[in-house]
Protein backbone atom coordinates (compact mmCIF):
# COMPACT_ATOMS: atom_id res chain seq x y z
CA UNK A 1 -15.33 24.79 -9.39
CA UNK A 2 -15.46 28.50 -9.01
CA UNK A 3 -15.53 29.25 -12.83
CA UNK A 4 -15.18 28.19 -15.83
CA UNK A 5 -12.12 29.61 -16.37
CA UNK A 6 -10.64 27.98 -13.52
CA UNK A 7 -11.92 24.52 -14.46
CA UNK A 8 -10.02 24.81 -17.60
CA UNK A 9 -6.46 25.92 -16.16
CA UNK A 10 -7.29 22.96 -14.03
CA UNK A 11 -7.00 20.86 -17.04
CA UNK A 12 -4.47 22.12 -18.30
CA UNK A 13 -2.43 22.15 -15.60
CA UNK A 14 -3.67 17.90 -15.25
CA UNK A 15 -2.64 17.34 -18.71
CA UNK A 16 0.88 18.99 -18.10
CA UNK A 17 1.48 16.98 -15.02
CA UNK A 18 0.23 13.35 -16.45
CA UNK A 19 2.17 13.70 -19.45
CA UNK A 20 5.61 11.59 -18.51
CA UNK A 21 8.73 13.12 -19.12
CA UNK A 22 10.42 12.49 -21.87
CA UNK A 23 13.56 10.25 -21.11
CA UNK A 24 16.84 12.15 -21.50
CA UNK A 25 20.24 10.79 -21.16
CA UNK A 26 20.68 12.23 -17.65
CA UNK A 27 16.97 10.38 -16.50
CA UNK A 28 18.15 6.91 -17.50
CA UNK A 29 20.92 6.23 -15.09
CA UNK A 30 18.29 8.04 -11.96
CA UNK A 31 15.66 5.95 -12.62
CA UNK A 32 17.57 2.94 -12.39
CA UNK A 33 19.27 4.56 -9.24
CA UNK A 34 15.63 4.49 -8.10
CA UNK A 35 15.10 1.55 -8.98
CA UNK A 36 17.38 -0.03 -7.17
CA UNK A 37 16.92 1.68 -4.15
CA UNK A 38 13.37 0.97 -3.92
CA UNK A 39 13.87 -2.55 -4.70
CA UNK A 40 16.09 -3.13 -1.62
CA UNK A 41 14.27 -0.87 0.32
CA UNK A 42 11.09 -3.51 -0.04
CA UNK A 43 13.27 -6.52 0.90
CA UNK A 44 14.96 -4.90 3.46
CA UNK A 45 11.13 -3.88 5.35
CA UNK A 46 9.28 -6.78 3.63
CA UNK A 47 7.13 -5.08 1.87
CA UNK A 48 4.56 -7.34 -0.82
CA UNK A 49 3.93 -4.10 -3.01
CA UNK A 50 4.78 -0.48 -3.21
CA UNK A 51 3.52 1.85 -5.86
CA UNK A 52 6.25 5.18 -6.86
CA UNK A 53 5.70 8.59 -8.06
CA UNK A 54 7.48 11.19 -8.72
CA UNK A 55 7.02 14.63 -10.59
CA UNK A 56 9.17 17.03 -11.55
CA UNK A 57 8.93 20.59 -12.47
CA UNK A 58 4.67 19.65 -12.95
CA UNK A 59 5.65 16.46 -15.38
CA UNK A 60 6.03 12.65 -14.27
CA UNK A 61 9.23 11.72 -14.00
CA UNK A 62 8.23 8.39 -12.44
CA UNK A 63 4.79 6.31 -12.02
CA UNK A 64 5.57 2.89 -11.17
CA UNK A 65 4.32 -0.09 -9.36
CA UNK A 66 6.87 -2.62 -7.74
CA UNK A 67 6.13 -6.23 -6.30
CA UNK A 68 2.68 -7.39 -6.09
CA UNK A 69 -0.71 -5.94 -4.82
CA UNK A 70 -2.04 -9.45 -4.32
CA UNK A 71 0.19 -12.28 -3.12
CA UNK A 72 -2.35 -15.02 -3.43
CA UNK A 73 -2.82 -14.37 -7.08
CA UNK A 74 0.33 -13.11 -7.83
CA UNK A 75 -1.24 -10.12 -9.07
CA UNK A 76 1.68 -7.39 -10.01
CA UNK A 77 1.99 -3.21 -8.09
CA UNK A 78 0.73 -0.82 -10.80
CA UNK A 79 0.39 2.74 -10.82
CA UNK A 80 -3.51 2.10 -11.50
CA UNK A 81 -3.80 -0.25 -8.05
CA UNK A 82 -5.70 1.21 -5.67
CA UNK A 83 -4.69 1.42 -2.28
CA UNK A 84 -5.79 2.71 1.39
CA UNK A 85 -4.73 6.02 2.03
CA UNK A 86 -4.79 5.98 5.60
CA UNK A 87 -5.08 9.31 7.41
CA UNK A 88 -3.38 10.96 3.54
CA UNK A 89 -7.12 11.40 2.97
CA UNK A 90 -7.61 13.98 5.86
CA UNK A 91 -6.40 16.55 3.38
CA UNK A 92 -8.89 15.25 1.46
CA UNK A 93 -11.56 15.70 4.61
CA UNK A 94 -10.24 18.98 4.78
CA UNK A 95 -10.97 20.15 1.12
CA UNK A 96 -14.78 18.55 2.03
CA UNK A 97 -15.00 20.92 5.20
CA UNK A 98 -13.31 24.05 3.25
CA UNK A 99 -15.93 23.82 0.11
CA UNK A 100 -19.01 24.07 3.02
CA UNK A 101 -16.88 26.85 4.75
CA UNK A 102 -16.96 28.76 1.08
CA UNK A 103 -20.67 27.55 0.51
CA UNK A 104 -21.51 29.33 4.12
CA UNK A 105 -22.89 26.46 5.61
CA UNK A 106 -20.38 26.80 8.54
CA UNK A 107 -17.63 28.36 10.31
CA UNK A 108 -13.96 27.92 10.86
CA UNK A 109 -14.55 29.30 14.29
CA UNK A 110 -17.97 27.79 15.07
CA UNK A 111 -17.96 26.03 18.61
CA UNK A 112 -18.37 22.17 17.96
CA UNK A 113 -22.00 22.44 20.17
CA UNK A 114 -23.40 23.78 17.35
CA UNK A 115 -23.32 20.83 15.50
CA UNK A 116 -23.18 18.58 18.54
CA UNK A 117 -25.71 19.52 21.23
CA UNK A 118 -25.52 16.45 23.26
CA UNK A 119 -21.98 17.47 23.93
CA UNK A 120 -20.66 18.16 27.13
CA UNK A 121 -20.26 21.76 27.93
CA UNK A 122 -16.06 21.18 27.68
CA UNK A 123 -16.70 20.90 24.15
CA UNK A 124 -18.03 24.84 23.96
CA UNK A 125 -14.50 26.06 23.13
CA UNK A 126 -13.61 23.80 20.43
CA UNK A 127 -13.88 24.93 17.02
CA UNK A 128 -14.00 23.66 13.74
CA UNK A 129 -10.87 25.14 13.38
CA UNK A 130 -9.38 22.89 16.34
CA UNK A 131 -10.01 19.84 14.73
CA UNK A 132 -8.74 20.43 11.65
CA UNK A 133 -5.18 21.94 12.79
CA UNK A 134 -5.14 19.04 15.71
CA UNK A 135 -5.52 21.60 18.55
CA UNK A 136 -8.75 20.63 19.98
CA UNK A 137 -7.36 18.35 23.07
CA UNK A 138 -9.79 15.61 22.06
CA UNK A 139 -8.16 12.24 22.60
CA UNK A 140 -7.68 9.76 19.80
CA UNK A 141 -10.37 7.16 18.89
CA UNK A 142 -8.11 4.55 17.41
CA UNK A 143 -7.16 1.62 19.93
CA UNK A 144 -10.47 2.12 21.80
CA UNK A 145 -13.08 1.54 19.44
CA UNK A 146 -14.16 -1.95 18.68
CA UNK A 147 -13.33 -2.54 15.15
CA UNK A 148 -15.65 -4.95 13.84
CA UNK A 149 -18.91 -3.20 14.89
CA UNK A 150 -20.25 -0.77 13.16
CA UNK A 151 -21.20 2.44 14.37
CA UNK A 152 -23.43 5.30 13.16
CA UNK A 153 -22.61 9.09 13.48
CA UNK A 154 -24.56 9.59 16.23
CA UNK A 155 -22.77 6.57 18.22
CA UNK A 156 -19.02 7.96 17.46
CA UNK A 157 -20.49 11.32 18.49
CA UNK A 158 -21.92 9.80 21.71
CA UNK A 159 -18.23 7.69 22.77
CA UNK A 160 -16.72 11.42 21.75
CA UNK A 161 -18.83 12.88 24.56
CA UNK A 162 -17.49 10.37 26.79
CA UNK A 163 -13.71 11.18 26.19
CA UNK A 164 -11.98 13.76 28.73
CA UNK A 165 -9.96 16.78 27.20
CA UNK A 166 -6.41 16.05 27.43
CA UNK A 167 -5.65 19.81 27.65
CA UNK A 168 -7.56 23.36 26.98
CA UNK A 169 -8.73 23.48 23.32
CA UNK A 170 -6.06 25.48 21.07
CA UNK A 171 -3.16 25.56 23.70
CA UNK A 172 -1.35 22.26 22.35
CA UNK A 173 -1.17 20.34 19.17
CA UNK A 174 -1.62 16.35 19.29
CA UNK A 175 -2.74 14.20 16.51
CA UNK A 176 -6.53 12.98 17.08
CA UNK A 177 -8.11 10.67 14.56
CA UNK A 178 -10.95 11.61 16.90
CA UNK A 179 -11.00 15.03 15.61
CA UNK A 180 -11.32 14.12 11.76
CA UNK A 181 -13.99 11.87 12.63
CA UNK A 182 -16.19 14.29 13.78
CA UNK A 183 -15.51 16.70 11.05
CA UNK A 184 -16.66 13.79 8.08
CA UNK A 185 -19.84 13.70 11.16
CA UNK A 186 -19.93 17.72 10.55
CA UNK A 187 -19.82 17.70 6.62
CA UNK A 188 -22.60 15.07 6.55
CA UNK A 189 -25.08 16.95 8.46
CA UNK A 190 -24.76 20.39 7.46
CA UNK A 191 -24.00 19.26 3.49
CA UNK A 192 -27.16 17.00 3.91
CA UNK A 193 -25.61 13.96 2.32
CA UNK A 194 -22.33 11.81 2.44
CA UNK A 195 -18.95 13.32 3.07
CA UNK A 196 -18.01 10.74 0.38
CA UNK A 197 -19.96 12.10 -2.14
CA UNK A 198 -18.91 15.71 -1.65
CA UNK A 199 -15.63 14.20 -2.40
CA UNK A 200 -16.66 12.17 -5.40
CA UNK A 201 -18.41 15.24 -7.17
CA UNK A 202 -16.68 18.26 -6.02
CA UNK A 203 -12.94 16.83 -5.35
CA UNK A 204 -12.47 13.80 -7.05
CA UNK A 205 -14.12 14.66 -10.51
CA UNK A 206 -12.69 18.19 -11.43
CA UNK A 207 -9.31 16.97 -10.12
CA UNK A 208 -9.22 14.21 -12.21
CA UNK A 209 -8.67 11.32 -9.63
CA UNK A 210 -10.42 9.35 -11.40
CA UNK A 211 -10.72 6.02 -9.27
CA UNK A 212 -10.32 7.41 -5.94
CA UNK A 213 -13.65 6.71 -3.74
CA UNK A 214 -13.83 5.76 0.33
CA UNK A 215 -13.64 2.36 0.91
CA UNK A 216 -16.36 -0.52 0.56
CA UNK A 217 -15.64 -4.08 1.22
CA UNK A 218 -19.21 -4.98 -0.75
CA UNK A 219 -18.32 -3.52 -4.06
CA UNK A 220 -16.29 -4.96 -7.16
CA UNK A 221 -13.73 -2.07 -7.73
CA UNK A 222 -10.80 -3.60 -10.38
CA UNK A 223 -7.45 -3.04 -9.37
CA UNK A 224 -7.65 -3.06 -5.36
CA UNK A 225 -5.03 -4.16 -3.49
CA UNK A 226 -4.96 -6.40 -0.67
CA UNK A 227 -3.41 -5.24 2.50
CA UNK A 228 -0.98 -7.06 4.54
CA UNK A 229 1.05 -7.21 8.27
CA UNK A 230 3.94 -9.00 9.77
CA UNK A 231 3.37 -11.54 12.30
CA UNK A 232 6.74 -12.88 13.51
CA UNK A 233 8.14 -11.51 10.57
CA UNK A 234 5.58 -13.32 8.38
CA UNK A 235 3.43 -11.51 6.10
CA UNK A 236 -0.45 -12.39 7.00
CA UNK A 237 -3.67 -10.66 5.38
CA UNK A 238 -5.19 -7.75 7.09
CA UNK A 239 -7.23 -7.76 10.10
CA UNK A 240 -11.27 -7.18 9.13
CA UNK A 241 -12.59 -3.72 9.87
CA UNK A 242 -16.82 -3.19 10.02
CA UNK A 243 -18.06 -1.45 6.88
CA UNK A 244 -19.55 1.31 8.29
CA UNK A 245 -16.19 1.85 10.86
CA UNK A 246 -14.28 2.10 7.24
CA UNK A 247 -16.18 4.90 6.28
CA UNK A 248 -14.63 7.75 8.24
CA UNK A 249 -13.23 10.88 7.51
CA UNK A 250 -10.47 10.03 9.04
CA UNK A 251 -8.22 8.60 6.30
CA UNK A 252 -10.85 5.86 4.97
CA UNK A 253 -10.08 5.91 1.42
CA UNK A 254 -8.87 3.92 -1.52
CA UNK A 255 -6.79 5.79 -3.66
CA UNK A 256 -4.05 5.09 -6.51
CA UNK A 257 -0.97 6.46 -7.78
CA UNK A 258 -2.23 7.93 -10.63
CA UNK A 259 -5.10 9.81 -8.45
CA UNK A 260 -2.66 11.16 -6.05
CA UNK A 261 -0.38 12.12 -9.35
CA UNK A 262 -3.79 14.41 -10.39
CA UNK A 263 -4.19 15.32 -6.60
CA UNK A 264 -0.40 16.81 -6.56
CA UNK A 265 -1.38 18.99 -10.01
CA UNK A 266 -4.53 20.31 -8.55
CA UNK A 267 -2.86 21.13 -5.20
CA UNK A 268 0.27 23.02 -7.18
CA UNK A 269 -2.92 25.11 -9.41
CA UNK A 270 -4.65 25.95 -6.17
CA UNK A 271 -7.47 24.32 -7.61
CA UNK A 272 -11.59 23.73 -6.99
CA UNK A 273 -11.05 26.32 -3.65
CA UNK A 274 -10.33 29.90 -3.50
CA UNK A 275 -6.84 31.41 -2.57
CA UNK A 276 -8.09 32.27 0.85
CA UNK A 277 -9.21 28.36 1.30
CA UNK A 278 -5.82 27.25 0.23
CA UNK A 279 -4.50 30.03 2.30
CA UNK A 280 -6.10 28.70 5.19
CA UNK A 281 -5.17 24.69 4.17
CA UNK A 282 -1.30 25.52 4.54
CA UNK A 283 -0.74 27.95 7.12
CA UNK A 284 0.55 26.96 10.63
CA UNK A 285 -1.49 25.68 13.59
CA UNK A 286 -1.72 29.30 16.33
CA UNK A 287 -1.88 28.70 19.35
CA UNK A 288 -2.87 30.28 21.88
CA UNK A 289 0.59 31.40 23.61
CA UNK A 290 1.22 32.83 20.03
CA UNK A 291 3.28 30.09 19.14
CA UNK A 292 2.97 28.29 15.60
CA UNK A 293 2.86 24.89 15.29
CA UNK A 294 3.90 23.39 11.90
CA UNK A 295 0.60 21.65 11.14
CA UNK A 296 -2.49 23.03 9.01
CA UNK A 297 -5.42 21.40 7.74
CA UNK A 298 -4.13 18.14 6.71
CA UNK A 299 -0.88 18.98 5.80
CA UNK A 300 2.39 18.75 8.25
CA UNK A 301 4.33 22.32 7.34
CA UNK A 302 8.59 21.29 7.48
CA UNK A 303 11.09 21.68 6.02
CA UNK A 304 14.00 20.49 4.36
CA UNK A 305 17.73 21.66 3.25
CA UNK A 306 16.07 25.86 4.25
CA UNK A 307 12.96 25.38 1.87
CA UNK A 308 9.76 24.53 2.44
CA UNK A 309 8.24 20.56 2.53
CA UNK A 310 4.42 19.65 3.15
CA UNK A 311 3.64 16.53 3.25
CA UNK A 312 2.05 13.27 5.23
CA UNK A 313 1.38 10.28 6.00
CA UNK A 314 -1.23 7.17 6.43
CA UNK A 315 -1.64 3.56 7.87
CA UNK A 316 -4.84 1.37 8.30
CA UNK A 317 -5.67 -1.94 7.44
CA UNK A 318 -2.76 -3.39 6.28
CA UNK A 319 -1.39 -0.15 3.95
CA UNK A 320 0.90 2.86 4.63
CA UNK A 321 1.16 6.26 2.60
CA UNK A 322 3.49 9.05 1.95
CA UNK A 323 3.23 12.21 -0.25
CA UNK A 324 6.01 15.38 0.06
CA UNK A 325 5.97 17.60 -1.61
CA UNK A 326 9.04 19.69 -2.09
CA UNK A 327 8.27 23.10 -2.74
CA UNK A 328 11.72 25.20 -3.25
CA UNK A 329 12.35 21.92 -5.71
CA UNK A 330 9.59 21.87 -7.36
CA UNK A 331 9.60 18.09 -6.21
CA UNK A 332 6.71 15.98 -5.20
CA UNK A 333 7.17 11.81 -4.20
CA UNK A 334 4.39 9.99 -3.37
CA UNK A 335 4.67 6.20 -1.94
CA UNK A 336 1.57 4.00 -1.54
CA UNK A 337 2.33 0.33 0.26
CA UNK A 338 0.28 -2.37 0.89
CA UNK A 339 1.71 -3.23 4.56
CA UNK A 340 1.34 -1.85 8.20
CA UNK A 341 4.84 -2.75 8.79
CA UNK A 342 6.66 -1.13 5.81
CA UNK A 343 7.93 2.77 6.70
CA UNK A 344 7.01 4.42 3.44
CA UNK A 345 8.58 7.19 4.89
CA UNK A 346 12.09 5.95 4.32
CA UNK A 347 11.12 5.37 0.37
CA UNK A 348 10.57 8.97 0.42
CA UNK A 349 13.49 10.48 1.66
CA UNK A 350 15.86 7.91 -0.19
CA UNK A 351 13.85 9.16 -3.35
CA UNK A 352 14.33 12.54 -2.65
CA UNK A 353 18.17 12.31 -1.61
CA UNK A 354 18.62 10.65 -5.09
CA UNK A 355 16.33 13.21 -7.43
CA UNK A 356 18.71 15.98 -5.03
CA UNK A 357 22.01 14.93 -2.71
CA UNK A 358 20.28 18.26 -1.16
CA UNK A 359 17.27 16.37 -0.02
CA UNK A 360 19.18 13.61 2.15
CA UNK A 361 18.29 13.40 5.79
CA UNK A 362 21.15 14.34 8.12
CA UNK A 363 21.06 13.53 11.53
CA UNK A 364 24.64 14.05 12.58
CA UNK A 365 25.96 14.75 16.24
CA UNK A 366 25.74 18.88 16.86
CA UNK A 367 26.96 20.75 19.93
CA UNK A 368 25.49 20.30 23.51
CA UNK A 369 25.03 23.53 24.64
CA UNK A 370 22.81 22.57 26.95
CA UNK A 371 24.52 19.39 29.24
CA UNK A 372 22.22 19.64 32.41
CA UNK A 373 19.13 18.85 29.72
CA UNK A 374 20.70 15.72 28.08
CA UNK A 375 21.92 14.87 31.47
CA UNK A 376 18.04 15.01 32.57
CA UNK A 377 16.95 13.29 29.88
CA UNK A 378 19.85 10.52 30.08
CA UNK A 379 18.28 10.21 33.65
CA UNK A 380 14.36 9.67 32.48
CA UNK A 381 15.43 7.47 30.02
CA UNK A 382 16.85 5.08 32.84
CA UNK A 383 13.42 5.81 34.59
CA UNK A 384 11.49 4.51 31.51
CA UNK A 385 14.09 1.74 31.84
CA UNK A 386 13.10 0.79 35.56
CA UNK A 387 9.30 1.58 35.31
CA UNK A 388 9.74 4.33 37.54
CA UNK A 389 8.69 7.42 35.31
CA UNK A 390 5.74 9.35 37.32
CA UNK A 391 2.67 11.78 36.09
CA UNK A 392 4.63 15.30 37.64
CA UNK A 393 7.61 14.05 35.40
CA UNK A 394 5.19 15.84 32.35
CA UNK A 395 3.42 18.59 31.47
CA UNK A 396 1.52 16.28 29.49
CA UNK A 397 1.10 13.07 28.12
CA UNK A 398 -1.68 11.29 26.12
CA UNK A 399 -4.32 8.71 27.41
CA UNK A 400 -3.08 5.29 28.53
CA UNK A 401 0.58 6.24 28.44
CA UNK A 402 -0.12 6.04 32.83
CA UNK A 403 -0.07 2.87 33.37
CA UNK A 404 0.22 0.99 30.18
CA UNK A 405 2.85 3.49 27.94
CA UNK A 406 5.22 3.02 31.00
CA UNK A 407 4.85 -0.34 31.28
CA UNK A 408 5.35 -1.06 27.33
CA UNK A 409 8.52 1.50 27.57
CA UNK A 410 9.92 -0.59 30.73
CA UNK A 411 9.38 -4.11 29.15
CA UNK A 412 11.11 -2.60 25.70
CA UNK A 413 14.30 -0.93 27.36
CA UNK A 414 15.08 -3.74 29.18
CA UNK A 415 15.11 -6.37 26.46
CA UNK A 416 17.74 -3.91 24.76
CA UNK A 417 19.89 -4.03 27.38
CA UNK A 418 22.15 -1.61 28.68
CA UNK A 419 22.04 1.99 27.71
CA UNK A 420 25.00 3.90 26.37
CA UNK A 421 25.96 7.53 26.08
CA UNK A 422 23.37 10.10 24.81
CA UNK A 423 24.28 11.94 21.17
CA UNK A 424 22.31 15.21 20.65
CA UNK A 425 21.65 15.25 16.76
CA UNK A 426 18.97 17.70 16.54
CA UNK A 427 17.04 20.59 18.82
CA UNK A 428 14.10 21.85 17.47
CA UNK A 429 11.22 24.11 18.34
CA UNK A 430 7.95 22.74 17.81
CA UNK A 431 4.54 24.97 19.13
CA UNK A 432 5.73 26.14 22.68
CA UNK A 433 8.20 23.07 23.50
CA UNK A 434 11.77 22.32 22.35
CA UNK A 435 12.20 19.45 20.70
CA UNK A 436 15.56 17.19 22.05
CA UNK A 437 16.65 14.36 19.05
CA UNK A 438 19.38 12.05 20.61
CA UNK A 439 21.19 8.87 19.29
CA UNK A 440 21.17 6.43 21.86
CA UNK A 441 23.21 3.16 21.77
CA UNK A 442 22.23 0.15 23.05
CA UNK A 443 24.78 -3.00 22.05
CA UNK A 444 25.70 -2.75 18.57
CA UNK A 445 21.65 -1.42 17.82
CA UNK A 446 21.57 2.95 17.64
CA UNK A 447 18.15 4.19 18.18
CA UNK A 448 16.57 7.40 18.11
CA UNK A 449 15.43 8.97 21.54
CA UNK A 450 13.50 12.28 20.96
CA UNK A 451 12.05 14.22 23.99
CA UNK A 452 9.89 17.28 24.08
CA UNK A 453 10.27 19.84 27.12
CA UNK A 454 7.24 22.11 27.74
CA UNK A 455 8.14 25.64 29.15
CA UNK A 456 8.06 24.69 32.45
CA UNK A 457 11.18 22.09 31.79
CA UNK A 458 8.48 19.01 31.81
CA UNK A 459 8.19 16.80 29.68
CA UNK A 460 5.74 17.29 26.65
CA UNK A 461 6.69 14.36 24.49
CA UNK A 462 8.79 10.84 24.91
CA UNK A 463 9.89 8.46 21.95
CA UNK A 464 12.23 6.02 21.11
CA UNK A 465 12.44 4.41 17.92
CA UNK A 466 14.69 2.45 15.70
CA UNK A 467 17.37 4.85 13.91
């Protein structure tokens, strides 16, 4: 808190947004639209328990829990359950690294080897700044560590060393758990105690989240879910994670609805940082072509029907997360599950195209101007098919994809069967590369192939997913 004046437009502003609307006759009939949806959403995904909210114009207009947090005991969704937040939290990492930025105890543009010595000398042009924004070329952690040991700071730091630069710091963005790691590593050493408690006094308090705190498996916290996955479409408990490894800055959190409903009113008052801070929070990645990516500390910077939409997401453990917020409607849904298998995602934008027909996602076949590209494409997809894509096919691609991305591609297209004609739906600019959205049939199944071309015409990014 800045001020005492601030601190009580704060709670103001928290009172005004946890006070639910008052039901009028047009509410009724949406809620139970919403109701519905939701409802066969989670038996169409198989999800055990999803928690819903949704304000309006700075009131609730929806805080509910659906299904149950714990299947064993039967134990009902509410919006008081608390749930992991996945990597949600790094906007929460990010208001721990902006409060020592404002306290002068670092540096948006301080190299990491300040805080790192041991590092090798690669890591001289990385900044804090990098690893917030996701421009730092550090490869991700997750997949590589072994999850049920537990590690220190100075051991992540040390397997960070180890990792090669998958391209020159601030020329790219690509999403590195890696990078939020090290900035939780950061926050404890130049704070002098626990990200996690930087959170819990300076965040979590003023904001009024009142049960939000990172995760321990040790404690007895009331209402904490239990996370689930599907195994042969079966639902089975979460895998264990070590203690300490569920401590990271990463996204290690457990959150609930209605902390994430007080976390939406302090973000909309600009609260507990100063402009600048929140100035710095939501403006575009730069790179350094001069190209803007759509990514700032934290927050993923879209779009949607001309107006602006932050938002993003989380998974880990057995939980997935959503929160948009829709700023031209003055529109904020926020989706906490308790599976790695359910797409909260999809919860969000059915939500949204209910609360506004304005909202709903679109992706509808628009003009080819450019044939020779989807013919290209058409013709690495049928490389990906036979196994046969090659390293000078991109301008880059992340660690493992040679041999083992190509390999899991190869084995996938070919249990699908034949592919049919390519559908451009979508071309957008992302950073420095154009983004290529197709609809690709395969039988009577239509998935989504979306390819990004670097500057050079190689390829930047390959992925095919369920539409």
């Amino acid at each position: 808190m800045r001020s005492l004046v601030r601190h009580l437009s704060l709670v103001a502003v928290l009172l005004l947004g946890l006070a639910v609307v008052r039901p009028a006759a047009a509410q009724g009939p949406v809620r139970g639209r919403i109701d519905s949806f939701v409802r066969a959403e989670m038996e169409r995904q198989k999800a055990p328990g999803v928690a819903i909210g949704i304000v309006k114009n700075g009131k609730v207009f929806l805080a509910k829990g659906y299904g149950f947090a714990n299947l064993e005991h039967q134990v009902p969704a509410g919006p008081e359950t608390l749930f992991q937040s996945g990597s949600l939290g790094k906007q929460l990492t990010a208001m721990a690294v902006m409060l020592q930025v404002e306290a002068g105890k670092l540096s948006l543009e301080e190299p990491l080897t300040k805080f790192f010595p041991g590092a090798p000398a690669s890591w001289g042009a990385i900044t804090v700044r990098h690893l917030l924004n996701h421009t730092a070329g550090l490869p991700d952690l997750e997949g590589k560590l072994d999850y049920r040991k537990d590690y220190t700071d100075e051991e992540l730091a040390r397997y960070a060393y180890a990792l090669t630069l998958e391209f020159p710091p601030g020329s790219r963005w690509s999403y590195s758990n890696t990078g939020y790691v090290l900035l939780g590593i950061i926050v404890n050493r130049v704070a002098g105690t626990f990200y996690g408690d930087i959170l819990r006094e300076r965040v979590f308090k003023p904001a009024g989240m009142t049960t939000a705190r990172v995760i321990n498996e040790e404690d007895i916290i009331p209402h904490r879910a239990a996370g689930y996955r599907l195994v042969n479409g079966e639902l089975k408990n979460q895998e264990w994670v070590a203690p300490l490894l569920n401590t990271t800055a990463d996204g290690s959190l457990y959150v609930s609805l209605r902390d994430l409903i007080a976390w939406d009113a302090a973000v909309q008052a600009r609260a507990i940082l100063s402009p600048a801070s929140w100035q710095e929070i939501l403006s575009p990645a730069r790179l350094t072509s001069g190209a803007t990516y759509p990514y700032g500390f934290g927050w993923e910077l879209d779009e949607r029907n001309g107006k602006p939409l932050h938002q993003h997401s989380g998974g880990w453990q057995g939980f997935t997360s959503f929160y948009s917020r829709f700023i031209g409607d003055s529109l904020s849904v926020i989706v906490l599950t308790n599976c790695s298998a359910v797409n909260p995602a999809s919860f969000v934008d059915g939500i949204a195209a209910i609360m506004n027909p304005a909202l709903a996602v679109s992706l509808t076949p628009i003009e080819d101007r450019e044939p020779q590209v989807t013919a290209r494409i058409a013709a690495l997809l049928e490389k990906a098919r036979e196994g046969t894509l090659v390293p000078a096919d991109f301008a880059y691609f992340r660690t493992g994809f040679f041999p083992d991305g190509v390999k899991m591609y190869q084995e996938r297209l070919r249990a699908l069967g034949p592919v049919g004609q390519l559908v451009l739906v979508q071309r957008v600019t992302r950073g420095d590369d154009r983004i290529y959205t197709y609809e690709v049939p395969f039988g009577t199944k239509v998935f989504l192939f979306a390819v990004g071309l670097a500057p050079d015409d190689r390829v930047s990014s390959f992925r095919l997913r369920p539409k």
